[in-house]
N, C-alpha and C. Protein backbone atom coordinates (compact mmCIF):
# COMPACT_ATOMS: atom_id res chain seq x y z
N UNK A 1 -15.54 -16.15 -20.73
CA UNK A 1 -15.28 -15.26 -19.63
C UNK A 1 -13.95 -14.55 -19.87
N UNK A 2 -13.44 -13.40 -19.53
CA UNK A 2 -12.71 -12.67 -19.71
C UNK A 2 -11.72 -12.64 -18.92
N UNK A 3 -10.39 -12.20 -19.38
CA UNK A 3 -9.58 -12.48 -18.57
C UNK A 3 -9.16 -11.06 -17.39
N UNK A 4 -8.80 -11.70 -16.05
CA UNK A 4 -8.48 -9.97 -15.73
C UNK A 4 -7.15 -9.69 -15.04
N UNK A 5 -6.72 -8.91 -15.58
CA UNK A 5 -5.47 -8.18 -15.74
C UNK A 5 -4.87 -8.19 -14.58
N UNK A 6 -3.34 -8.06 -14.76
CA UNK A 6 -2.45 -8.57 -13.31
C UNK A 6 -2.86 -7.00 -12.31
N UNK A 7 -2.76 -5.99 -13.50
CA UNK A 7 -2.94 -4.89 -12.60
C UNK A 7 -4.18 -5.07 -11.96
N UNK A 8 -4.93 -4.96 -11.96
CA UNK A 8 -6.85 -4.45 -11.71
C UNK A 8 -6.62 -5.88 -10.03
N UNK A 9 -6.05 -5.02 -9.10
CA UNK A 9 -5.72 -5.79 -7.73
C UNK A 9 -6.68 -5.29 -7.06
N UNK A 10 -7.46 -6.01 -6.22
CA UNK A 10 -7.90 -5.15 -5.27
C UNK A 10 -6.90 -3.95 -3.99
N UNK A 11 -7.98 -3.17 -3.89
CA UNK A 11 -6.79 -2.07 -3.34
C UNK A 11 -7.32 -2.27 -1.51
N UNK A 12 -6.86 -1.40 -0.65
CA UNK A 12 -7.23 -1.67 0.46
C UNK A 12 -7.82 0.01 0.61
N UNK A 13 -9.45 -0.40 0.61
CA UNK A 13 -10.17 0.90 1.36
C UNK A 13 -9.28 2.21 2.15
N UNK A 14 -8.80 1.77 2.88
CA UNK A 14 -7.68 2.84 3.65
C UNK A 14 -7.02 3.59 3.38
N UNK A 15 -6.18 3.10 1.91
CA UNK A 15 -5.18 3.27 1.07
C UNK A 15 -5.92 4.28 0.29
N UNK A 16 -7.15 3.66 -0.22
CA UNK A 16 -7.39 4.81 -1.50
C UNK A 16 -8.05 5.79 -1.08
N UNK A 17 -9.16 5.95 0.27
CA UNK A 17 -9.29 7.03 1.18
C UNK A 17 -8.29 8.09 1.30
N UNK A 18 -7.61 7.28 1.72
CA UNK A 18 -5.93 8.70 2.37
C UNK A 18 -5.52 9.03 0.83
N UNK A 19 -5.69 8.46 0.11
CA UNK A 19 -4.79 8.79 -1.51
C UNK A 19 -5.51 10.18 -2.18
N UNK A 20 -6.80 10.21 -1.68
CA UNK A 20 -8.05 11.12 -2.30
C UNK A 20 -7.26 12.60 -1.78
N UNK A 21 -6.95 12.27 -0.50
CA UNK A 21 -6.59 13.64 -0.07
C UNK A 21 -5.96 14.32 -0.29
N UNK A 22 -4.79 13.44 -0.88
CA UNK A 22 -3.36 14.08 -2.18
C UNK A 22 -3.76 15.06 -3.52
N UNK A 23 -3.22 15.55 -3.71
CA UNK A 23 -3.54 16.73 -4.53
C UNK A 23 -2.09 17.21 -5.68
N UNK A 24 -2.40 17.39 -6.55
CA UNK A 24 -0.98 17.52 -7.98
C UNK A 24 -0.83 18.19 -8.28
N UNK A 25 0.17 19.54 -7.56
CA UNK A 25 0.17 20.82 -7.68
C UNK A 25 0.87 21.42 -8.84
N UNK A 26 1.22 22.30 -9.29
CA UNK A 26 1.68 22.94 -10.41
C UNK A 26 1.56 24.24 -10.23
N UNK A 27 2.80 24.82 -10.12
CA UNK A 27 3.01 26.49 -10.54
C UNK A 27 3.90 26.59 -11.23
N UNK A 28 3.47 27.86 -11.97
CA UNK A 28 4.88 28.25 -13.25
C UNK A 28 5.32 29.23 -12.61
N UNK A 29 6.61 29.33 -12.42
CA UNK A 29 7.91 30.37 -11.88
C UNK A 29 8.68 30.63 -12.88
N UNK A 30 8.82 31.95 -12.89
CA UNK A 30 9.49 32.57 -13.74
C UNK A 30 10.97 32.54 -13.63
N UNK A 31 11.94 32.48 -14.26
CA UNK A 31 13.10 32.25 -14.31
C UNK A 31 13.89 33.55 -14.15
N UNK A 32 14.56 34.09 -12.87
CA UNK A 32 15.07 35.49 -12.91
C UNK A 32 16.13 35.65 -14.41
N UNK A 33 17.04 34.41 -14.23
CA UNK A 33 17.89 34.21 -15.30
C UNK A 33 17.67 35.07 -16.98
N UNK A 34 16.31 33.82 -16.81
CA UNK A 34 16.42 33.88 -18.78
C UNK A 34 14.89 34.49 -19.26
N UNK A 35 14.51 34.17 -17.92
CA UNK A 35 12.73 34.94 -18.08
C UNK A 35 11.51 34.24 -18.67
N UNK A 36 11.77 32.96 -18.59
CA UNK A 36 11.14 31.91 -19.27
C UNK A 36 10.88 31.42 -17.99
N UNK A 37 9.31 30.37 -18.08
CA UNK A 37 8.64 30.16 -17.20
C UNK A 37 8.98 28.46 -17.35
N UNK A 38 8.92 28.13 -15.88
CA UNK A 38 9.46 26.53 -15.69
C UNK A 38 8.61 26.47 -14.62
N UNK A 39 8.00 24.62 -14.53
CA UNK A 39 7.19 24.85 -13.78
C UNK A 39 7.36 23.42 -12.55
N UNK A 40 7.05 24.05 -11.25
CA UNK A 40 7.38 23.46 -10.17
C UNK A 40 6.34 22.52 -9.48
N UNK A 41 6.03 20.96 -9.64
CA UNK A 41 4.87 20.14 -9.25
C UNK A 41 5.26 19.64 -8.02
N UNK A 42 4.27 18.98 -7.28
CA UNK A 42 4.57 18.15 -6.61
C UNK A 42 3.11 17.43 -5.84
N UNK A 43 3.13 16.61 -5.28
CA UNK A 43 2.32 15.92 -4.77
C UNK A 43 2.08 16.19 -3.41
N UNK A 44 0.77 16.88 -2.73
CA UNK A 44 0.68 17.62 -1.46
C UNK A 44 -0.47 17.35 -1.24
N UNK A 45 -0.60 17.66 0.20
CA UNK A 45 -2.24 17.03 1.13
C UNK A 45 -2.82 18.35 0.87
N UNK A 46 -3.93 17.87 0.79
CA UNK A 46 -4.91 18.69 0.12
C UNK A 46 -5.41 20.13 1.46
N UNK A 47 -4.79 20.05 2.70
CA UNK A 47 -4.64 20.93 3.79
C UNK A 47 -3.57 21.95 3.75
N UNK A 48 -2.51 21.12 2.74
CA UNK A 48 -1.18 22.30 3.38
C UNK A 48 -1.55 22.92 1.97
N UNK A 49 -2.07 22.77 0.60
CA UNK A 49 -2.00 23.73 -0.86
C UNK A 49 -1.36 25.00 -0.51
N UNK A 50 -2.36 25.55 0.20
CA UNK A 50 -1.86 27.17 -0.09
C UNK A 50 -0.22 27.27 0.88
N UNK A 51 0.11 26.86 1.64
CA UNK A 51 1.54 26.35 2.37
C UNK A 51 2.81 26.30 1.42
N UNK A 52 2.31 25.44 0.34
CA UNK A 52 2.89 24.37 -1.16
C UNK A 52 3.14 25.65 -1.67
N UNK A 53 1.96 26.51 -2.56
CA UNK A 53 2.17 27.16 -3.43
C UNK A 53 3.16 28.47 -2.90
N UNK A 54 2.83 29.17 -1.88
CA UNK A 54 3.68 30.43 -1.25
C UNK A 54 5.08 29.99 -0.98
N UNK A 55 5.59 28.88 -0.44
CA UNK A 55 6.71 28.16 -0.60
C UNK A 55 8.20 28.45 -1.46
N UNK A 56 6.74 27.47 -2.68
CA UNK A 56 7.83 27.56 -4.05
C UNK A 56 8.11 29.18 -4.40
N UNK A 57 9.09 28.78 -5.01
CA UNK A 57 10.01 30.33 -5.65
C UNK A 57 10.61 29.89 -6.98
């Protein structure tokens, strides 16, 4: 029989429900400076996105 790993925990239903709704945003913004593109992430509910993206600068 196999052994199982410290990670592989059970999770709590609730937890990974609400986690689904999170979303891993990414836009590239241009740098007025140097004109090179750098890019701005973050972790957002999947309701506010378009909120997130108009935001960043």
């Amino acid at each position: 029989m196999a052994k199982v790993a410290k990670t592989a925990q059970k999770k709590d239903p609730k937890q990974a429900a609400e986690a689904k709704n999170y979303t891993k945003v990414i836009k590239a913004v241009r740098s007025p400076k140097s004109g090179a593109y750098t890019f701005k992430e973050g972790m957002v509910h999947k309701d506010k996105i378009k909120d997130y993206l108009a935001d960043v600068k």
